[in-house]
N, C-alpha and C. Protein backbone atom coordinates (compact mmCIF):
# COMPACT_ATOMS: atom_id res chain seq x y z
N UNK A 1 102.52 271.33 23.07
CA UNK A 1 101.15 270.88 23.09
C UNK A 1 100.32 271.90 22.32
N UNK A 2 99.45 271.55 21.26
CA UNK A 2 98.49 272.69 20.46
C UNK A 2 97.03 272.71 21.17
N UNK A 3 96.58 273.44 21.84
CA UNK A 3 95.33 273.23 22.13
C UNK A 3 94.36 274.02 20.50
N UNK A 4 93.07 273.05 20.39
CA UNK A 4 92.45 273.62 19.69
C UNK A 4 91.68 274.83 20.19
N UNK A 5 91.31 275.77 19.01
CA UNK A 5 90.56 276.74 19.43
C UNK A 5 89.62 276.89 20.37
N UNK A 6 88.80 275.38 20.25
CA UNK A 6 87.70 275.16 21.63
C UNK A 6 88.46 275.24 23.11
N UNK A 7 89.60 274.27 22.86
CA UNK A 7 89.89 273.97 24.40
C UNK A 7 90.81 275.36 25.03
N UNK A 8 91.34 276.42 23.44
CA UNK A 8 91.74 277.34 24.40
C UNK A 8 90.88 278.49 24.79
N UNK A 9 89.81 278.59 24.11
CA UNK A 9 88.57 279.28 24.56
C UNK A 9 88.19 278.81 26.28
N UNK A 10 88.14 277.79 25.92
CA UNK A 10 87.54 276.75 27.51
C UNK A 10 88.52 277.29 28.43
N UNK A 11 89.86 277.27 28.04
CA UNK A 11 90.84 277.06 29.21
C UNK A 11 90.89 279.03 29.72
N UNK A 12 90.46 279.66 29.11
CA UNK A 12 90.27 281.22 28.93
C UNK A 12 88.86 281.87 30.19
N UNK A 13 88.02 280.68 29.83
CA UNK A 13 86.79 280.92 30.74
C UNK A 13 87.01 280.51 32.35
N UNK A 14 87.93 279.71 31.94
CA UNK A 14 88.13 279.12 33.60
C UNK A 14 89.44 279.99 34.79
N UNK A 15 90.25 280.37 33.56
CA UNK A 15 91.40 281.39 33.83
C UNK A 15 91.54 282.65 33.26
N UNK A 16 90.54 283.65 33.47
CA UNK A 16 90.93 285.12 33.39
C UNK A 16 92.09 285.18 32.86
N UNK A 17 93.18 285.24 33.79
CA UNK A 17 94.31 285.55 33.50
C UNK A 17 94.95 284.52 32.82
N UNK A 18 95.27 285.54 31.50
CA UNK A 18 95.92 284.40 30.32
C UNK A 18 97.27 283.94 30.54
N UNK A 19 98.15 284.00 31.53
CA UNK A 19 99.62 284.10 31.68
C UNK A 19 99.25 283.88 33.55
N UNK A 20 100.25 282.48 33.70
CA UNK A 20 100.31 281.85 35.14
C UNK A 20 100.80 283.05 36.27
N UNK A 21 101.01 282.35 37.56
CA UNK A 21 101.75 283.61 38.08
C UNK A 21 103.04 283.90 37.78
N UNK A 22 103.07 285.20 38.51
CA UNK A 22 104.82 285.84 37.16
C UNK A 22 105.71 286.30 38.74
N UNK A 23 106.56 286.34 38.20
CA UNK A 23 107.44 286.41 39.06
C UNK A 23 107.56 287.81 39.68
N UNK A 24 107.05 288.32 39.02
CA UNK A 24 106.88 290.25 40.22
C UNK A 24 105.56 289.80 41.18
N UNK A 25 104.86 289.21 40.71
CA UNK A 25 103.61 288.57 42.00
C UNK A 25 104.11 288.25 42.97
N UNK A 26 105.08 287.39 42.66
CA UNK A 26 105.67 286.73 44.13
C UNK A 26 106.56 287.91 44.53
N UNK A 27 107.12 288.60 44.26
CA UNK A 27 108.37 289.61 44.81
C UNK A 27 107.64 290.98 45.21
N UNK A 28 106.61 291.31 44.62
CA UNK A 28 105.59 292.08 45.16
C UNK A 28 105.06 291.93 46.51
N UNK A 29 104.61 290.79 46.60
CA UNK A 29 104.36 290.32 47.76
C UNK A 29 105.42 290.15 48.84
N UNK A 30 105.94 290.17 48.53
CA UNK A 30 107.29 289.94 49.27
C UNK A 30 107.70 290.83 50.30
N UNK A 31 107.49 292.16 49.00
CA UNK A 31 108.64 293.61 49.49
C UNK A 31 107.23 293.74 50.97
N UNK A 32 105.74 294.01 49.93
CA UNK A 32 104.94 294.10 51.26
C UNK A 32 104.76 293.49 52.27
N UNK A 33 105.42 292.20 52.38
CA UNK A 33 105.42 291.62 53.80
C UNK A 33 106.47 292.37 54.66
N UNK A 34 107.31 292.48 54.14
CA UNK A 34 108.84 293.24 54.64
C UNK A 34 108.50 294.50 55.13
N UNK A 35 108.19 295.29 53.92
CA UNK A 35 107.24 296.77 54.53
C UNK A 35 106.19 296.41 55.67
N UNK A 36 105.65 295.32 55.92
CA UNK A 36 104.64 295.25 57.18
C UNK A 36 105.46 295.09 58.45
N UNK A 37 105.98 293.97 58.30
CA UNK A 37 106.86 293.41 59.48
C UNK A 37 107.53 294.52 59.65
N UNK A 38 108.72 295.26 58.87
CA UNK A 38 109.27 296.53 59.69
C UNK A 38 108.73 297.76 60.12
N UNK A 39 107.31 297.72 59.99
CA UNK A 39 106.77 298.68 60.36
C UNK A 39 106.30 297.93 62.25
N UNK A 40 106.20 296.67 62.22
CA UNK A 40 105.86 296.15 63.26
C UNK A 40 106.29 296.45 64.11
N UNK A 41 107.85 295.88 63.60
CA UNK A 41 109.11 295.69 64.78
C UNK A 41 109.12 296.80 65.07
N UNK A 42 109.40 297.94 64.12
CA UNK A 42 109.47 299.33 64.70
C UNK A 42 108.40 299.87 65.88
N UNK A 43 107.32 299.39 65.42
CA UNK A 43 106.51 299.66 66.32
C UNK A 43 106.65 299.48 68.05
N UNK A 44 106.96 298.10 67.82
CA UNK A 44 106.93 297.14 69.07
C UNK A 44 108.37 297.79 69.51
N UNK A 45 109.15 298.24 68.68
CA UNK A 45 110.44 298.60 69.48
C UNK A 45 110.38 300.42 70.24
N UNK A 46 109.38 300.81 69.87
CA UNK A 46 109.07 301.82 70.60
C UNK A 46 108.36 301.81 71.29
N UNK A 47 107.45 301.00 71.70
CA UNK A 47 106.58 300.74 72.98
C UNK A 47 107.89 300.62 73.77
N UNK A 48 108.77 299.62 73.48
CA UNK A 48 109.76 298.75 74.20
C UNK A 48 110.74 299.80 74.77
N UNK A 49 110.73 300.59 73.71
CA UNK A 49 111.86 301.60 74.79
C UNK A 49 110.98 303.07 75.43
N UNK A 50 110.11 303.55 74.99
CA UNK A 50 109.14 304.52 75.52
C UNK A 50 108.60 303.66 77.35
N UNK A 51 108.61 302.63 77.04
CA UNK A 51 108.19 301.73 78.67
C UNK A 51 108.98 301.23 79.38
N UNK A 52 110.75 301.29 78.68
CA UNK A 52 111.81 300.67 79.45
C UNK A 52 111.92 299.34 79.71
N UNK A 53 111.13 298.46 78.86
CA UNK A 53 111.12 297.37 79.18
C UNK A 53 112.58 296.77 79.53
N UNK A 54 112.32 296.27 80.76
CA UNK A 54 113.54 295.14 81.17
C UNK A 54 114.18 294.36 80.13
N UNK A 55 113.29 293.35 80.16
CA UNK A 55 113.39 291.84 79.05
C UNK A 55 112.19 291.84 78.22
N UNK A 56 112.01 291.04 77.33
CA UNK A 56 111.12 290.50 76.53
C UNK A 56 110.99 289.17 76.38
N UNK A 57 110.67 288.03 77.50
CA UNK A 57 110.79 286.82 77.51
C UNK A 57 110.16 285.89 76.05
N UNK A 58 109.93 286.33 75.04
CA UNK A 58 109.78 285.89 73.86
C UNK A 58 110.31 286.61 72.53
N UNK A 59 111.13 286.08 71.83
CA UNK A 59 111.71 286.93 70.87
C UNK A 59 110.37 287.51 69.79
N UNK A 60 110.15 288.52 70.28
CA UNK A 60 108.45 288.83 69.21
C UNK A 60 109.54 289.25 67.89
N UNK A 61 111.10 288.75 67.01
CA UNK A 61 111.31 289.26 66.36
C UNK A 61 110.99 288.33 65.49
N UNK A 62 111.17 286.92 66.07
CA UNK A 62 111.52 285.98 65.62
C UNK A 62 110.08 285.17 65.51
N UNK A 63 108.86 285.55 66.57
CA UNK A 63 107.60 285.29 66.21
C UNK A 63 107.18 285.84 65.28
N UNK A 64 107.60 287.45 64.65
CA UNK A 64 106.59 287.49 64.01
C UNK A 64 107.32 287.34 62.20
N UNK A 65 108.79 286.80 62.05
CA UNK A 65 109.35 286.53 61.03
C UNK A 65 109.45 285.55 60.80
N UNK A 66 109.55 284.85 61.38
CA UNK A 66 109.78 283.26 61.14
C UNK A 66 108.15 282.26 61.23
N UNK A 67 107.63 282.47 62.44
CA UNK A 67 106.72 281.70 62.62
C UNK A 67 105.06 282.52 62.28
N UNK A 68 105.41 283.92 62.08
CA UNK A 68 104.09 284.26 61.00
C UNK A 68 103.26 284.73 62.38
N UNK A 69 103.26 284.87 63.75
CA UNK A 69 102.56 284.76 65.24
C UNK A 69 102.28 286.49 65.05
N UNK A 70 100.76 286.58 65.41
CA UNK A 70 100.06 288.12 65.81
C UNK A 70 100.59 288.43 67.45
N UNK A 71 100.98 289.59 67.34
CA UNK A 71 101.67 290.14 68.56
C UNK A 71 100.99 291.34 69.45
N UNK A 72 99.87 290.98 70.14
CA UNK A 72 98.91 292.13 70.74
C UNK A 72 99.79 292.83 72.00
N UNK A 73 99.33 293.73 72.45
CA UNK A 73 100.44 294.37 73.54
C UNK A 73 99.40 295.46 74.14
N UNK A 74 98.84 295.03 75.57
CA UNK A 74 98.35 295.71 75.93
C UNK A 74 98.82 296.94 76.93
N UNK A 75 98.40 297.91 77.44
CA UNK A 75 98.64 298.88 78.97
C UNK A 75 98.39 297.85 80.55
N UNK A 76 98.46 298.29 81.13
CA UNK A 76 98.35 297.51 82.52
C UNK A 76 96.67 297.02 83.29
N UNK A 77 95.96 297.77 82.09
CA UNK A 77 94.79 298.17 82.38
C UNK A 77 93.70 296.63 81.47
N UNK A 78 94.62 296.51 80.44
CA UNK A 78 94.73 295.51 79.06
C UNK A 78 93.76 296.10 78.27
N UNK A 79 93.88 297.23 77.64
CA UNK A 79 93.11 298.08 77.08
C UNK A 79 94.66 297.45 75.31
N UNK A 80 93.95 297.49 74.14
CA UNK A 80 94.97 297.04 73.85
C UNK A 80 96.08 298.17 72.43
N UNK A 81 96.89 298.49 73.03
CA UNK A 81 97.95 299.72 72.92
C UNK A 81 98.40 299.47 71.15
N UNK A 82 99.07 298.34 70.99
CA UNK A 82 99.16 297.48 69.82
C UNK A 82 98.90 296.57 69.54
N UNK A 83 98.42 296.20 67.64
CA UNK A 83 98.59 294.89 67.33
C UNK A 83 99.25 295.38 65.54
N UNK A 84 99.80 293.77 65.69
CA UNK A 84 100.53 293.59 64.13
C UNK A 84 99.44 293.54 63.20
N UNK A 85 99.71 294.02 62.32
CA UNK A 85 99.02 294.05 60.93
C UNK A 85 98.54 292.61 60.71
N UNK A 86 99.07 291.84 60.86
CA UNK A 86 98.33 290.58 60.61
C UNK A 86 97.68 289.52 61.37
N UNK A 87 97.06 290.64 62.06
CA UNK A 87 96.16 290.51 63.31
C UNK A 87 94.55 290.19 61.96
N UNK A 88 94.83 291.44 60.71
CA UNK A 88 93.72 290.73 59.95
C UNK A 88 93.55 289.70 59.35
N UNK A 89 95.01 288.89 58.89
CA UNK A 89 94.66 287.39 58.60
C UNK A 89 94.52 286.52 59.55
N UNK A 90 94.72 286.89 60.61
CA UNK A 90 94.13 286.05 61.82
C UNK A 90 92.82 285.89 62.07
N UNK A 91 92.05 287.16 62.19
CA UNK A 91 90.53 287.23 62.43
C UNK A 91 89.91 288.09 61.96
N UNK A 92 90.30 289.06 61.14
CA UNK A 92 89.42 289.96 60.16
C UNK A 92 89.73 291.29 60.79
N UNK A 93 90.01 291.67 61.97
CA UNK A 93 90.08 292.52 62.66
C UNK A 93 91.30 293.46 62.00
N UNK A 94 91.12 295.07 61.39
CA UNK A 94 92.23 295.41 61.23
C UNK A 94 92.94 296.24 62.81
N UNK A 95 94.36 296.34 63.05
CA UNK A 95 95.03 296.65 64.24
C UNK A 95 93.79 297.84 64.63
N UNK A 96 94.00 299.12 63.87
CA UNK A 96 92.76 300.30 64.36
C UNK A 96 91.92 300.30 64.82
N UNK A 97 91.07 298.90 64.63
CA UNK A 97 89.69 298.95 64.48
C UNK A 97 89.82 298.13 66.04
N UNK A 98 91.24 297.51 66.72
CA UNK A 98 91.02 296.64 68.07
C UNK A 98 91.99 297.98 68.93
N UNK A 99 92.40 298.95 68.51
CA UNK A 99 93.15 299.60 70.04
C UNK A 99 92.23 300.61 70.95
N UNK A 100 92.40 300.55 71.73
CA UNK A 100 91.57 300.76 72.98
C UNK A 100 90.39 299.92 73.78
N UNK A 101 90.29 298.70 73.07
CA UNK A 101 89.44 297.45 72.94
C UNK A 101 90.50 296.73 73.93
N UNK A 102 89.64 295.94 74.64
CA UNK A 102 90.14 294.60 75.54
C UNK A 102 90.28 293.57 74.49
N UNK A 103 91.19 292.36 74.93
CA UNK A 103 91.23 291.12 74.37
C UNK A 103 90.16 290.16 74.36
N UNK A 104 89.08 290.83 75.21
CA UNK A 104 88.26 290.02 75.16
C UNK A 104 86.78 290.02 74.45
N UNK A 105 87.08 291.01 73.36
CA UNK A 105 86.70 291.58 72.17
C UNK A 105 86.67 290.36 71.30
N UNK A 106 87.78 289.49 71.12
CA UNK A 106 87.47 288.24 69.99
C UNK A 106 87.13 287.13 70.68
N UNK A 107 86.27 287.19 71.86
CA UNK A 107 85.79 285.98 72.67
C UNK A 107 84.24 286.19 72.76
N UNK A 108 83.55 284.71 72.87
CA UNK A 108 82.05 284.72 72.57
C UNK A 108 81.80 283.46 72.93
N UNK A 109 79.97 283.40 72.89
CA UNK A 109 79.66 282.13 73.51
C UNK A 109 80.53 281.01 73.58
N UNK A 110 81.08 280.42 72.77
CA UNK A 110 81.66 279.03 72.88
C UNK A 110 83.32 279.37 72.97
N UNK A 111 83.97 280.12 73.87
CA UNK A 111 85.07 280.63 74.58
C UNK A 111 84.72 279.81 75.80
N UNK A 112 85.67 279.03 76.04
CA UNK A 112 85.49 277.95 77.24
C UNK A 112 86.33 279.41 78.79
N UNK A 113 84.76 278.86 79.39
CA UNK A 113 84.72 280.17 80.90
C UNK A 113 86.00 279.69 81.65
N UNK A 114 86.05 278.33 81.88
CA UNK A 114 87.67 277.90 82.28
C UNK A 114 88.62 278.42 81.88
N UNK A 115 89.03 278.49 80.18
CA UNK A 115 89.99 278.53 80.23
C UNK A 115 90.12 280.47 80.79
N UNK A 116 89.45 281.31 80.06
CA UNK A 116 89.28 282.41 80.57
C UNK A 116 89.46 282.83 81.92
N UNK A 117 89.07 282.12 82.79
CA UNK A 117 89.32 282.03 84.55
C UNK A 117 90.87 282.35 84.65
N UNK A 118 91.52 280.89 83.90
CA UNK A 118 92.99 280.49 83.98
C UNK A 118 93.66 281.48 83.26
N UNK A 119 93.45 282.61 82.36
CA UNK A 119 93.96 283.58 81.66
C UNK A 119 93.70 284.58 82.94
N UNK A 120 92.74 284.69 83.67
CA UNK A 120 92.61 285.73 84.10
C UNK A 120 93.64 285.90 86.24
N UNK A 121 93.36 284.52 85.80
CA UNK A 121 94.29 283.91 87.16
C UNK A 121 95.83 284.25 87.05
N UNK A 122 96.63 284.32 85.58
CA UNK A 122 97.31 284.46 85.31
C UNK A 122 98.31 285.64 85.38
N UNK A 123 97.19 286.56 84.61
CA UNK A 123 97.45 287.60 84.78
C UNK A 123 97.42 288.86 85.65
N UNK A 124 96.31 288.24 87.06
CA UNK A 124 96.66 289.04 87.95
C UNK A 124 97.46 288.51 89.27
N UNK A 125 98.49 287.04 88.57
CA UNK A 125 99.53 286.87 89.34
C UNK A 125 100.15 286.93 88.67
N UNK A 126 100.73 288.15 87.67
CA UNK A 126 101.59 288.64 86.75
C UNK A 126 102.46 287.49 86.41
N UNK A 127 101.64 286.25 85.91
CA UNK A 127 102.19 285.39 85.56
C UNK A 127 102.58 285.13 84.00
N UNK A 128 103.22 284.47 83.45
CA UNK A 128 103.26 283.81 81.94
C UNK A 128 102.18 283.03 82.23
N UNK A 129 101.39 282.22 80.63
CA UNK A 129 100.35 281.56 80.46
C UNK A 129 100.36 281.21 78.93
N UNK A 130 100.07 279.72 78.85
CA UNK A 130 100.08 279.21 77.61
C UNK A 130 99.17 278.31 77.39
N UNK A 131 98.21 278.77 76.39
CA UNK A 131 96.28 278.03 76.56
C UNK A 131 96.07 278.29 75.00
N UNK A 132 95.13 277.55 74.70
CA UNK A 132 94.07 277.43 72.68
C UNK A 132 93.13 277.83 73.68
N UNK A 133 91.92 278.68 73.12
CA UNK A 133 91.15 278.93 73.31
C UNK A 133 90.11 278.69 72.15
N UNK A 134 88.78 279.28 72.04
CA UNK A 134 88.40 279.84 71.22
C UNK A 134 88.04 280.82 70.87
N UNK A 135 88.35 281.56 69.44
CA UNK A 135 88.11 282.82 69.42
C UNK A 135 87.03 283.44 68.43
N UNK A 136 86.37 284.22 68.62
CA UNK A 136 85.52 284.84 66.96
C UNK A 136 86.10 285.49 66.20
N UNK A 137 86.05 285.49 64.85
CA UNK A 137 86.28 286.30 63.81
C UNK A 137 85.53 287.57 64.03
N UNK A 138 85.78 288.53 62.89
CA UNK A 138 85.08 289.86 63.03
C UNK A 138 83.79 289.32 62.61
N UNK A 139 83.62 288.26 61.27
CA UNK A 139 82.95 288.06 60.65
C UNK A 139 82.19 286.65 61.59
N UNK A 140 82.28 286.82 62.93
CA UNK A 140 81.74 285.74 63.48
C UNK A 140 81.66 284.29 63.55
N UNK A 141 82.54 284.08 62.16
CA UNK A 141 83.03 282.26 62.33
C UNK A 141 83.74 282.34 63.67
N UNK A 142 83.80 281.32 64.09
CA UNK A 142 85.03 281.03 65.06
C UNK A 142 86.37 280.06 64.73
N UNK A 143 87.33 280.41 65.32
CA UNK A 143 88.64 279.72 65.51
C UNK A 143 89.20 279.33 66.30
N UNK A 144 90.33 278.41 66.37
CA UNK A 144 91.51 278.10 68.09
C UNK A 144 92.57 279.38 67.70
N UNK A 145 92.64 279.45 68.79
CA UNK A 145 93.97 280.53 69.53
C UNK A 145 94.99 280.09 69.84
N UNK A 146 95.89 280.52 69.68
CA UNK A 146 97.07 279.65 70.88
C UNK A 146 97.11 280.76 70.86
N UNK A 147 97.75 280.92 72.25
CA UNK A 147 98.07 282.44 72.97
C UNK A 147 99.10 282.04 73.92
N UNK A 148 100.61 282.58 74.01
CA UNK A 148 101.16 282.87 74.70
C UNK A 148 101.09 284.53 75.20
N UNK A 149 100.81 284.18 76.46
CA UNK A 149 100.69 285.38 77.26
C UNK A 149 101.81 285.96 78.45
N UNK A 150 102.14 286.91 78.68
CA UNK A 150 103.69 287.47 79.98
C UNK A 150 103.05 288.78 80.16
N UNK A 151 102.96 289.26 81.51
CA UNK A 151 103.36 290.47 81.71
C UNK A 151 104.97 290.71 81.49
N UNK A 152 105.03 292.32 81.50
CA UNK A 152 105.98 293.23 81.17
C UNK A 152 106.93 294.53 82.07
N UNK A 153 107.52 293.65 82.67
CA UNK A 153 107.95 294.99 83.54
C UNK A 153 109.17 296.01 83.09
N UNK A 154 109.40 297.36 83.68
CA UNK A 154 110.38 297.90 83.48
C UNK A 154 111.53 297.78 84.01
N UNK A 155 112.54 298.80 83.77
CA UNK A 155 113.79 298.77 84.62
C UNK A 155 113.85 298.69 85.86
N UNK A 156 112.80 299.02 86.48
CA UNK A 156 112.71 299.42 88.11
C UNK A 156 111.78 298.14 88.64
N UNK A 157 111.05 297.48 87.49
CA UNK A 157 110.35 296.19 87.82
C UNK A 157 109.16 296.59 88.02
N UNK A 158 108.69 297.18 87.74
CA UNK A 158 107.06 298.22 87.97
C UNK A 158 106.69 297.60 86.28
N UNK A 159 105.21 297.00 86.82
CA UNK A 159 104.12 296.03 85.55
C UNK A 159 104.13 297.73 85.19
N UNK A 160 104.28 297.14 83.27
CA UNK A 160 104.22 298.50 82.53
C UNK A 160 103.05 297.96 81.02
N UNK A 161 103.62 296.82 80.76
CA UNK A 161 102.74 296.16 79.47
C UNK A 161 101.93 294.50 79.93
N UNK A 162 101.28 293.91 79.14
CA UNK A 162 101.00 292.65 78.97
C UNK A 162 101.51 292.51 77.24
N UNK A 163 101.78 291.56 76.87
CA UNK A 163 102.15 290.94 75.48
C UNK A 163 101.35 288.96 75.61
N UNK A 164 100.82 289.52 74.28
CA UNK A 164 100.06 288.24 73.70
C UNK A 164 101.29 287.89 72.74
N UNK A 165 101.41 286.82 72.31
CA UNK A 165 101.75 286.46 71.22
C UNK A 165 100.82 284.88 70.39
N UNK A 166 100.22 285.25 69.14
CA UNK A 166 99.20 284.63 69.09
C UNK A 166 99.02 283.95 67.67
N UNK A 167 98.93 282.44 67.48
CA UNK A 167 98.21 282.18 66.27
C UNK A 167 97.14 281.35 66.18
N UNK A 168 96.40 281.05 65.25
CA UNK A 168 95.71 280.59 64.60
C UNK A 168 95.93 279.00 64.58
N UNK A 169 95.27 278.18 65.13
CA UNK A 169 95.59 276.70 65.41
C UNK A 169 95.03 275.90 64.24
């Protein structure tokens, strides 16, 4: 196909970049997802053994590789200890900027008080819990949640963590 000088001028103004995407874009991206996620797991795998966790009734390996799911992990207190890096494509929030923060940091007016009750019912009958909520951005839009929620006990069965596991609906 020859484009004339006009239309490749035109096609120049609309696309910066003179050459489509290239194949180190995509593999670039790539390696840094890999570099994130194993910095995750690592993460989450030292909470996991620094707290003795028993079990982990959700594979958070497999949430956060396969299905892309933000993995918050609070103290007993739910002050919150960790989150995955892509806690910022979830809601703007980078991990730093939410630890020592409650979960209830990305909740606001139109956060239904029910379902909140039933999260909170949940968790101080160290129960599992599975609810959409709504949540705020940093930047104050709002979004749905899905949140799977478990406390965390140790070897001896003594509550040591809470774990969210969470996306974007």
């Amino acid at each position: 196909m020859n484009f004339t000088k006009h239309q490749k001028n035109k096609f120049m103004e609309n696309n910066p970049t003179p050459h489509p995407l290239l194949c180190w874009d995509i593999v670039l991206e790539g390696i840094e997802r890999r570099k994130q996620l194993k910095k995750d797991l690592e993460a989450l795998q030292n909470i996991m053994y620094r707290n003795e966790w028993k079990e982990v009734r959700a594979a958070f390996q497999e949430a956060l590789i396969w299905e892309d799911k933000t993995i918050i992990v609070t103290d007993t207190q739910l002050n919150i200890i960790h989150a995955t890096e892509n806690l910022h494509t979830m809601n703007g929030y980078w991990p730093h900027e939410v630890i020592g923060q409650r979960p209830t940091l990305f909740q606001g007016p139109a956060t239904s008080l029910d379902t909140r009750k039933a999260i909170k019912m949940a968790i101080d009958a160290l129960q599992p819990f599975q609810t959409s909520l709504v949540n705020y951005r940093k930047n104050g839009s709002i979004y749905t949640c899905h949140i799977e929620g478990f406390p965390i006990f140790n070897q001896s069965g003594r509550l040591v963590n809470f774990m969210a596991i969470e996306k974007a609906a």
